[in-house]
N, C-alpha and C. Protein backbone atom coordinates (compact mmCIF):
# COMPACT_ATOMS: atom_id res chain seq x y z
N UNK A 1 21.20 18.78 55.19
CA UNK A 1 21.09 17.47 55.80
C UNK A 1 19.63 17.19 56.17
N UNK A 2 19.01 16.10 55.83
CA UNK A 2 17.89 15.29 56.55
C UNK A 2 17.76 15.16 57.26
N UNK A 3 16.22 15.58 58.04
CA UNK A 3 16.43 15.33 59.41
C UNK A 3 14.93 13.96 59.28
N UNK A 4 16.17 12.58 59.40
CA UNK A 4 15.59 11.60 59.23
C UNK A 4 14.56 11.17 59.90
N UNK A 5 14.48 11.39 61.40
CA UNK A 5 13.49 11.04 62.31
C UNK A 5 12.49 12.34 62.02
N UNK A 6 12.87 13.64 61.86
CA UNK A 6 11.77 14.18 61.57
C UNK A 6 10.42 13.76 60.28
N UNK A 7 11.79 13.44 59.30
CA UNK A 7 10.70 13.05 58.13
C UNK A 7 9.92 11.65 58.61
N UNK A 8 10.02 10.67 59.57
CA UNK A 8 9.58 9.78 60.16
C UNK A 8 8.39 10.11 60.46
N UNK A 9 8.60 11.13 61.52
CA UNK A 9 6.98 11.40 62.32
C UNK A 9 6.22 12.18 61.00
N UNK A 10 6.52 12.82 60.32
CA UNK A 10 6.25 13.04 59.48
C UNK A 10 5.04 12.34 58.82
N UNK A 11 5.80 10.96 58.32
CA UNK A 11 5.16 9.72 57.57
C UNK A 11 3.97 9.23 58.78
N UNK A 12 4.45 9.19 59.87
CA UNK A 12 3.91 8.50 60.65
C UNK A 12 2.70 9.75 61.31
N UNK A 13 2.49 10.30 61.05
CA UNK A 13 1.70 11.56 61.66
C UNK A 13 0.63 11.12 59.97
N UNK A 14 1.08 10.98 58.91
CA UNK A 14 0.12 11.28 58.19
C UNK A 14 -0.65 9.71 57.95
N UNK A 15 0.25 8.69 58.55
CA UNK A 15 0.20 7.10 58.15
C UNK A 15 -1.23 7.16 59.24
N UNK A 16 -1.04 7.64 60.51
CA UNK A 16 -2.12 7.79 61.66
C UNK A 16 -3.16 8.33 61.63
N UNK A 17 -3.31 9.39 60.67
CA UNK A 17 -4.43 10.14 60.25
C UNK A 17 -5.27 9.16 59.71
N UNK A 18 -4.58 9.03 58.40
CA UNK A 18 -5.26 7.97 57.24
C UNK A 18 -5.99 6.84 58.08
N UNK A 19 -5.54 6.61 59.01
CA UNK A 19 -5.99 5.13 59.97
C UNK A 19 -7.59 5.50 60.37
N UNK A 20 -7.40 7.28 61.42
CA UNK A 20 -8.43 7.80 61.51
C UNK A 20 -9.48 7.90 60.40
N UNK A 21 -9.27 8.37 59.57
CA UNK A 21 -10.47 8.56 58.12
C UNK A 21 -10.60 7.52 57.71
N UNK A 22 -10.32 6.39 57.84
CA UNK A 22 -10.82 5.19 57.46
C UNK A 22 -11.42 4.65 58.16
N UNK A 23 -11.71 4.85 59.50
CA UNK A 23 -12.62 4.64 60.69
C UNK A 23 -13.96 5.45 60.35
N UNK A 24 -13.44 6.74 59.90
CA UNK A 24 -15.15 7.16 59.72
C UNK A 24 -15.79 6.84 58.58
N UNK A 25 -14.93 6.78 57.00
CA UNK A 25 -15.34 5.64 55.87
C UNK A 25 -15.62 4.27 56.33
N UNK A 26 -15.21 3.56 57.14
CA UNK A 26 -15.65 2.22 57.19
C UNK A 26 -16.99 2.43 57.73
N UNK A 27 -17.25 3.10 58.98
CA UNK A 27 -18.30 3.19 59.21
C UNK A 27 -19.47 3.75 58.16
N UNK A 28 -19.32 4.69 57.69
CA UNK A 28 -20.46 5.15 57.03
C UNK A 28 -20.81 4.74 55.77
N UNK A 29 -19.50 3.75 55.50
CA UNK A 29 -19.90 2.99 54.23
C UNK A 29 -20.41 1.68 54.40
N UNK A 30 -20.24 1.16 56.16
CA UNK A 30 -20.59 -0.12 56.07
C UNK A 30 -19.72 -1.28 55.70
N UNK A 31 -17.92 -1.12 55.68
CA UNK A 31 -17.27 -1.17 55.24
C UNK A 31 -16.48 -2.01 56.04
N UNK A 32 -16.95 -3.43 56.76
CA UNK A 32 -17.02 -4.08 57.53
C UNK A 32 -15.25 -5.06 57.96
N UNK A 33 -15.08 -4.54 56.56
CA UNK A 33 -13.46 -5.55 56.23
C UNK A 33 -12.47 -4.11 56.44
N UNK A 34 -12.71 -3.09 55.69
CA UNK A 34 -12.00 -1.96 56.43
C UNK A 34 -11.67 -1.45 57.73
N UNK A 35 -12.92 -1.72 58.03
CA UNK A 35 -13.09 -1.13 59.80
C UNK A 35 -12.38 -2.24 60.55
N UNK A 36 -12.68 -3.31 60.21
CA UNK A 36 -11.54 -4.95 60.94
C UNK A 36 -10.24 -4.50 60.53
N UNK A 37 -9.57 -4.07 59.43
CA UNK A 37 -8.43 -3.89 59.10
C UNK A 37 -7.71 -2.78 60.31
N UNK A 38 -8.70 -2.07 60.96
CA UNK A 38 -7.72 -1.06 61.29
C UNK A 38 -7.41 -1.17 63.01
N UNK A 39 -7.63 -2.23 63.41
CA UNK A 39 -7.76 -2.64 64.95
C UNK A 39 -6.81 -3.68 65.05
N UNK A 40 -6.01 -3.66 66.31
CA UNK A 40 -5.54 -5.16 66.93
C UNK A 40 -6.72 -6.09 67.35
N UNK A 41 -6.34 -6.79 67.68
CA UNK A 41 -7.29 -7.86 68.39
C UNK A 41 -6.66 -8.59 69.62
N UNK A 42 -6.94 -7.96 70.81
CA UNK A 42 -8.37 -7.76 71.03
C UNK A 42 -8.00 -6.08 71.14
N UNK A 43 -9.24 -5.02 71.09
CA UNK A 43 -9.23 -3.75 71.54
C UNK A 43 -9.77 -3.21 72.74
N UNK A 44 -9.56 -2.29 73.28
CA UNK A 44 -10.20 -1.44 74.45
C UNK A 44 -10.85 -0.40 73.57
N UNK A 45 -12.13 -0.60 74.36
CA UNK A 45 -12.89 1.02 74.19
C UNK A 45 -13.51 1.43 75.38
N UNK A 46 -13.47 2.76 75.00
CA UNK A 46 -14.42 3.76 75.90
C UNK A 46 -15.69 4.42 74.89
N UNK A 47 -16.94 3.83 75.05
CA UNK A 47 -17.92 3.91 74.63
C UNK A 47 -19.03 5.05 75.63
N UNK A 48 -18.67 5.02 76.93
CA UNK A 48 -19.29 4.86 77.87
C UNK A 48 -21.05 6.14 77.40
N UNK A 49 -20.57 6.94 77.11
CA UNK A 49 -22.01 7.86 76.60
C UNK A 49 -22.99 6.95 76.28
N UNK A 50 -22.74 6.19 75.26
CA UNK A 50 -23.71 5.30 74.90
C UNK A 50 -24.35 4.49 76.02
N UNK A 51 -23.58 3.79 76.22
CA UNK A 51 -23.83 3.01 77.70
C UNK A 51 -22.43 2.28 78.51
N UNK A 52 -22.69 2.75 80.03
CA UNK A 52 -21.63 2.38 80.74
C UNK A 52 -21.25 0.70 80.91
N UNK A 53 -21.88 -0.27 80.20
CA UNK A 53 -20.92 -1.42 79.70
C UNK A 53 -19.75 -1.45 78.70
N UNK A 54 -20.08 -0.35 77.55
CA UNK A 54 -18.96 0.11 76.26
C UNK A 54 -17.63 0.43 77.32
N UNK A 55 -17.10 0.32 78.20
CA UNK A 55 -15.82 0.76 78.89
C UNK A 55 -15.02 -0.55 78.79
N UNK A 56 -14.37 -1.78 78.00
CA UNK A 56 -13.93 -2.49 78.73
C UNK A 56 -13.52 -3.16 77.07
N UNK A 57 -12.42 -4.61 77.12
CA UNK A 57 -11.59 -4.44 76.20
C UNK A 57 -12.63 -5.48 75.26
N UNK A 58 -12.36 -5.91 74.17
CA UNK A 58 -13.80 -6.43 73.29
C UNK A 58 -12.41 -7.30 72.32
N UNK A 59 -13.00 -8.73 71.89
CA UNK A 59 -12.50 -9.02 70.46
C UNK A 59 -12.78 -8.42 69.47
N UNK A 60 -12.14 -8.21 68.39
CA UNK A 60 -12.00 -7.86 67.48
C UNK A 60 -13.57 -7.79 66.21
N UNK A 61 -13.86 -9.51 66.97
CA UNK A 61 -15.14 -10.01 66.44
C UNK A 61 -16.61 -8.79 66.94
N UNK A 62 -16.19 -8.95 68.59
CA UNK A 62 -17.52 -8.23 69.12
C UNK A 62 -17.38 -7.15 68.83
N UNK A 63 -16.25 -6.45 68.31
CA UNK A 63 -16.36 -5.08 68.52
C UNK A 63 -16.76 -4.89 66.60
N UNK A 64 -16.58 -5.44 65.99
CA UNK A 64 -17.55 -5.72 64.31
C UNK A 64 -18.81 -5.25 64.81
N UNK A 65 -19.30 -6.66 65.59
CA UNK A 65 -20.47 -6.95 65.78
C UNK A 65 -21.26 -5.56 66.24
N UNK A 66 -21.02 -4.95 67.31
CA UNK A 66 -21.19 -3.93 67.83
C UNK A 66 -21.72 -3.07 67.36
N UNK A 67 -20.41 -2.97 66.57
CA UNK A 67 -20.58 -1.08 65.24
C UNK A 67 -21.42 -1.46 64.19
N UNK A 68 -21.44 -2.63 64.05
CA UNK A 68 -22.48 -2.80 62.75
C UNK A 68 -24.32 -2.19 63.01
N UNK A 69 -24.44 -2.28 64.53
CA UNK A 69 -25.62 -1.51 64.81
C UNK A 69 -25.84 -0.21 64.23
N UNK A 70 -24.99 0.25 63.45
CA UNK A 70 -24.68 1.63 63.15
C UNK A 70 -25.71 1.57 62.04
N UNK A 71 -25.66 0.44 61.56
CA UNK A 71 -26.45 0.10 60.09
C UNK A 71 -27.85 0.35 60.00
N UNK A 72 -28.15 0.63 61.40
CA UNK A 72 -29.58 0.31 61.78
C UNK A 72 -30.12 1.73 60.71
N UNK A 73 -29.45 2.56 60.87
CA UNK A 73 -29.60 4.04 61.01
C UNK A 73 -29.76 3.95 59.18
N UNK A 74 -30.52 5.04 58.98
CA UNK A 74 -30.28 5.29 56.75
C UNK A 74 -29.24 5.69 56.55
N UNK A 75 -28.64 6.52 57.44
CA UNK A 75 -27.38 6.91 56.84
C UNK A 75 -26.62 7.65 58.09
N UNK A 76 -25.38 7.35 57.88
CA UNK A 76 -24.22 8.45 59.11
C UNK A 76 -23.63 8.86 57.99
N UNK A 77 -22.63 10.01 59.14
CA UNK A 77 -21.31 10.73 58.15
C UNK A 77 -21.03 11.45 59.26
N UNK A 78 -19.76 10.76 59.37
CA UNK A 78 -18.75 10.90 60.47
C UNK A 78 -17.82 11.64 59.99
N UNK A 79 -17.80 13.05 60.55
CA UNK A 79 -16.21 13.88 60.03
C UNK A 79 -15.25 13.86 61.11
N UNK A 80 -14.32 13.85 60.57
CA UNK A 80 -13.13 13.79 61.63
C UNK A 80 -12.00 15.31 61.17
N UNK A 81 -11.63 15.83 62.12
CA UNK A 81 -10.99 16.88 61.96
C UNK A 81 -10.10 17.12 62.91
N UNK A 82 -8.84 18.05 62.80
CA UNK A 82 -8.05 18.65 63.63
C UNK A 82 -7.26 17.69 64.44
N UNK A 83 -6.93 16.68 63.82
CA UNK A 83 -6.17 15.98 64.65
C UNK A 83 -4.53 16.28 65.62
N UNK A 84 -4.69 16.26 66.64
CA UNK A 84 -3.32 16.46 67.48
C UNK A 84 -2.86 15.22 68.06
N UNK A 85 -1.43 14.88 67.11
CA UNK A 85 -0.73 13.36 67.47
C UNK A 85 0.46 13.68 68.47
N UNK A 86 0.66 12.38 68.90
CA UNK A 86 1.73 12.45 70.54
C UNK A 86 2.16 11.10 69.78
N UNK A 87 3.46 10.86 69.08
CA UNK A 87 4.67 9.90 68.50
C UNK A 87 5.57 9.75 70.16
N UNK A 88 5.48 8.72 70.22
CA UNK A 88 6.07 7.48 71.37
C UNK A 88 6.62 6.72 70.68
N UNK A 89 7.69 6.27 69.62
CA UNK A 89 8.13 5.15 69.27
C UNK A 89 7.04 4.04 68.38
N UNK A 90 7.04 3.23 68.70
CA UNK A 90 5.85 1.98 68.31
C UNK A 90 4.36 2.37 68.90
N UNK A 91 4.52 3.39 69.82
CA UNK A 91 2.91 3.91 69.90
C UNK A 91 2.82 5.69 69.36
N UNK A 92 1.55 5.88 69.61
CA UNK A 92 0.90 6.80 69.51
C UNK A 92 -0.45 7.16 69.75
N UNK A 93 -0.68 8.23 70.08
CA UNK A 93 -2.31 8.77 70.52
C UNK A 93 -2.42 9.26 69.63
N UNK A 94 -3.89 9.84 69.05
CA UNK A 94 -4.22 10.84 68.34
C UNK A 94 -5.62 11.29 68.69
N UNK A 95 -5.84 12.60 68.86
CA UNK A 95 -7.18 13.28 68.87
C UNK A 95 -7.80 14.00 68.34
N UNK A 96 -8.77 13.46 67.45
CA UNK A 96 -9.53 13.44 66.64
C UNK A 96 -11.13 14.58 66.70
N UNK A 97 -10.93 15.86 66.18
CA UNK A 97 -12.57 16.46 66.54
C UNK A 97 -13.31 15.44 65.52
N UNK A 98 -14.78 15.60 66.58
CA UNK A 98 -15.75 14.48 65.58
C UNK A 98 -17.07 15.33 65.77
N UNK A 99 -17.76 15.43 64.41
CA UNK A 99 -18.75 15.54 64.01
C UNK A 99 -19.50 14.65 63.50
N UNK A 100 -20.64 14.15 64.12
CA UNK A 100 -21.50 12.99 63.01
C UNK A 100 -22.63 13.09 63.19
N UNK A 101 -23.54 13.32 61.74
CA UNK A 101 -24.75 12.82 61.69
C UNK A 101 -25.37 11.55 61.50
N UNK A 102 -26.64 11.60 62.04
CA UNK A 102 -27.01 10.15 62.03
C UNK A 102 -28.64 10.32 61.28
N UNK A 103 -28.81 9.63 60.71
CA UNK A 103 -30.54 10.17 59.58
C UNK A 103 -31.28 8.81 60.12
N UNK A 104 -32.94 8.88 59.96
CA UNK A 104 -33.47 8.15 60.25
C UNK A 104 -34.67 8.69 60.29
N UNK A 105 -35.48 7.39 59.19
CA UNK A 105 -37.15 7.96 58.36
C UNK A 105 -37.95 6.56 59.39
N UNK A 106 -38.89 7.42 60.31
CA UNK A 106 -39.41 6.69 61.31
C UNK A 106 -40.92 7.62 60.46
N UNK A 107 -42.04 6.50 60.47
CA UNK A 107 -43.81 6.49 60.77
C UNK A 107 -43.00 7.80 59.43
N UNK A 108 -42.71 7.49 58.69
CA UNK A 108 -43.04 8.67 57.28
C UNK A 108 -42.26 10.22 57.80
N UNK A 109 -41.52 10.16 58.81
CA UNK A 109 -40.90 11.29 59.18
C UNK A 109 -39.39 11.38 59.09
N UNK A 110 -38.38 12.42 58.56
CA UNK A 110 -37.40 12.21 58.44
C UNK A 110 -37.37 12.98 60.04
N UNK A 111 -35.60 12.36 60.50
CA UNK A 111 -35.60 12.56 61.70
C UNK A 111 -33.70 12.54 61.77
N UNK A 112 -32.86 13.37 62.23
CA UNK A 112 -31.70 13.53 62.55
C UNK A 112 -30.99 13.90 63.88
N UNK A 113 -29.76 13.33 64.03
CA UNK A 113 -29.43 13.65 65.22
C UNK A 113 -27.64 13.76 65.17
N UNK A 114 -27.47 14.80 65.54
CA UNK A 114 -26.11 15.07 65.33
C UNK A 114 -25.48 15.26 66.41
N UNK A 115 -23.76 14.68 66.85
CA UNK A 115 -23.57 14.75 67.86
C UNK A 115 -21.76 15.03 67.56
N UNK A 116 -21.52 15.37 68.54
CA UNK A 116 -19.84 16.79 68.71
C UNK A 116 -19.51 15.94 69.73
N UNK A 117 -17.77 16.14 69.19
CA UNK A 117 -17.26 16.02 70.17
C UNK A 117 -15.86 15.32 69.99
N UNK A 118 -15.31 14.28 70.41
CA UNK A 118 -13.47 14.18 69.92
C UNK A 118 -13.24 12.74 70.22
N UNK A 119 -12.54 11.70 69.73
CA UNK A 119 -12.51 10.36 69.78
C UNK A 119 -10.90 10.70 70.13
N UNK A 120 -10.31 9.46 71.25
CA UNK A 120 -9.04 9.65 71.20
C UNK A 120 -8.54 8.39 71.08
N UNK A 121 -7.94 7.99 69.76
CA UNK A 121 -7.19 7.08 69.10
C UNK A 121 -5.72 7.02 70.13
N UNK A 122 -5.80 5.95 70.54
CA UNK A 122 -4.31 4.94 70.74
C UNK A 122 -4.11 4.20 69.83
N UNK A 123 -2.78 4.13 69.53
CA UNK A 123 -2.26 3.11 68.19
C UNK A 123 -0.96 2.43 68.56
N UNK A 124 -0.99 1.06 67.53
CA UNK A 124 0.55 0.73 67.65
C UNK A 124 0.59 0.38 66.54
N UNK A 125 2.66 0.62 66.64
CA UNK A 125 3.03 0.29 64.90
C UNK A 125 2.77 -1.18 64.82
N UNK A 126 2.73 -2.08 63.88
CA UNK A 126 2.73 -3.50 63.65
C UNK A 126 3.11 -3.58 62.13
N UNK A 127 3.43 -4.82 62.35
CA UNK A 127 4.18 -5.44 60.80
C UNK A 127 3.05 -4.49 59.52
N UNK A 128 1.78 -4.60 59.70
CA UNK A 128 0.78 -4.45 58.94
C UNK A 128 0.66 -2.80 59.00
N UNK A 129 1.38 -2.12 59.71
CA UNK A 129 1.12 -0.46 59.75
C UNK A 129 -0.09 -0.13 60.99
N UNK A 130 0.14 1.10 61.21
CA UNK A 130 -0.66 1.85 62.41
C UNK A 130 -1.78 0.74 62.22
N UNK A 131 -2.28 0.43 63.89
CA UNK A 131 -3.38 -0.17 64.26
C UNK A 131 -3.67 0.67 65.62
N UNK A 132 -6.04 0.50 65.88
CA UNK A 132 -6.08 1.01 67.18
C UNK A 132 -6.28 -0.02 67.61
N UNK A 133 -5.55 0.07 69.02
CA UNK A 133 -5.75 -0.79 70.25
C UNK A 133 -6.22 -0.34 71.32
N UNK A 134 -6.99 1.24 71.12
CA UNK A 134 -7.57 1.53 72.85
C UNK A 134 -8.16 3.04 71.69
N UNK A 135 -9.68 2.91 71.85
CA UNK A 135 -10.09 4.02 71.66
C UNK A 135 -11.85 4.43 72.56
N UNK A 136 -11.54 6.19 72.27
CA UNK A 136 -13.03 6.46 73.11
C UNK A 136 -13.89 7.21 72.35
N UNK A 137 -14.75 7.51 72.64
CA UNK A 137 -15.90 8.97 72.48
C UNK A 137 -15.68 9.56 73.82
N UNK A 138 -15.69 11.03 73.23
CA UNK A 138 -15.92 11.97 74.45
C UNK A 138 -16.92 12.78 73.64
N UNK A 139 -18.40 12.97 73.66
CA UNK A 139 -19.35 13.59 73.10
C UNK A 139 -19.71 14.71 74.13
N UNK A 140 -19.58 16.30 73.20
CA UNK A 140 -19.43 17.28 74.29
C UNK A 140 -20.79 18.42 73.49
N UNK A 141 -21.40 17.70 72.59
CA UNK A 141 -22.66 18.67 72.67
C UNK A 141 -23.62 17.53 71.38
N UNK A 142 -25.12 17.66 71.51
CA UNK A 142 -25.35 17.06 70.58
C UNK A 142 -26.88 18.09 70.19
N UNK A 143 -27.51 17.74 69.07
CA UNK A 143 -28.50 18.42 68.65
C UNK A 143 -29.22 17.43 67.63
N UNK A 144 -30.57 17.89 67.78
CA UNK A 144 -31.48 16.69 66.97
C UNK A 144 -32.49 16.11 67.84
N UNK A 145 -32.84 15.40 67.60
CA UNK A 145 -33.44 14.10 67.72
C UNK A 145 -32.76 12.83 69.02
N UNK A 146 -32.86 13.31 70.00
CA UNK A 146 -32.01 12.34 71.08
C UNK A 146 -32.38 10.63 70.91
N UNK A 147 -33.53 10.63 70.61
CA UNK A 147 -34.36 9.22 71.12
C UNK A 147 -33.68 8.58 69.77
N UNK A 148 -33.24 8.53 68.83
CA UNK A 148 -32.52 8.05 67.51
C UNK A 148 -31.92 6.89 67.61
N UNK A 149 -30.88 6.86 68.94
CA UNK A 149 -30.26 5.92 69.11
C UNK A 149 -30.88 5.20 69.94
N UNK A 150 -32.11 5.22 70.73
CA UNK A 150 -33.01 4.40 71.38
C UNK A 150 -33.90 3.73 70.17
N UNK A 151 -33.80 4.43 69.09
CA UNK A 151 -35.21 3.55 67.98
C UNK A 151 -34.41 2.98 67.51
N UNK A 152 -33.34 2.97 67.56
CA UNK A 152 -31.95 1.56 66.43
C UNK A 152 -31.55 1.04 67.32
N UNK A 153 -31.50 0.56 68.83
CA UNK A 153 -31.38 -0.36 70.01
C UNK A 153 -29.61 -0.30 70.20
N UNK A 154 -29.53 1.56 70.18
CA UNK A 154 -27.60 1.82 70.58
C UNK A 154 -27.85 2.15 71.94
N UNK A 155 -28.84 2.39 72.70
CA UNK A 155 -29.16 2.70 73.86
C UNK A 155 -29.63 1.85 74.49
């Protein structure tokens, strides 16, 4: 016998992932219609590392607007790993380890800055499939080049 709700979370454990890795492809590809695809509107974030205004809920629009600063940079690559999901019905959390580099050729110098640590995805089901509606950074070690995100105006 099937165990129908198991094969559910199942689907839905791997439907939630996919949501995640397309968050770090949209970003690092610049991938501006992807990264809109995977949010309600409006969203909550917790940004706060960056700066303690990122805490609070954003349209859909500002929060584009936002991440597109990312662009500033030559290149990111955001890994996402080890995810541990919590299935609630029509919601779900997921937590995400994150690794990302960030590159950047300043006065003829290459220059990197890499930063650790775990994003925790809230989601809900919708007609359209898993969406986030409340996500954070929790950055728990970084190495490189700190001032990086002060020369692309994320600070």
């Amino acid at each position: 016998m099937i165990d129908e709700a198991a094969v559910q979370a199942l689907i839905d454990r791997a439907a939630i992932s996919d949501v995640v890795h397309a968050y770090a492809t949209a970003v690092d590809r610049r991938d501006w219609d992807l990264f809109r695809s995977l949010f309600t509107d409006p969203v909550f974030i917790d940004f706060r590392w960056f700066h303690p205004s990122l805490h609070r809920a954003l349209s859909l629009d500002e929060l584009v607007a936002n991440t597109r600063g990312i662009a500033a940079f030559d290149a990111t690559q955001h890994i996402s790993s080890n995810h541990v999901h919590r299935l609630a019905g029509d919601r779900a959390t997921c937590v995400s380890y994150m690794h990302a580099g960030h590159f950047l050729k300043r006065d003829g110098v290459e220059h990197a800055c890499f930063l650790y640590g775990y994003y925790t995805y809230e989601l809900l089901r919708t007609a359209g499939g898993w969406k986030v509606d409340r996500y954070g950074l929790q950055v728990t070690a970084q190495f490189g080049e700190p001032r990086l995100f002060e020369w692309v105006g994320m600070r």
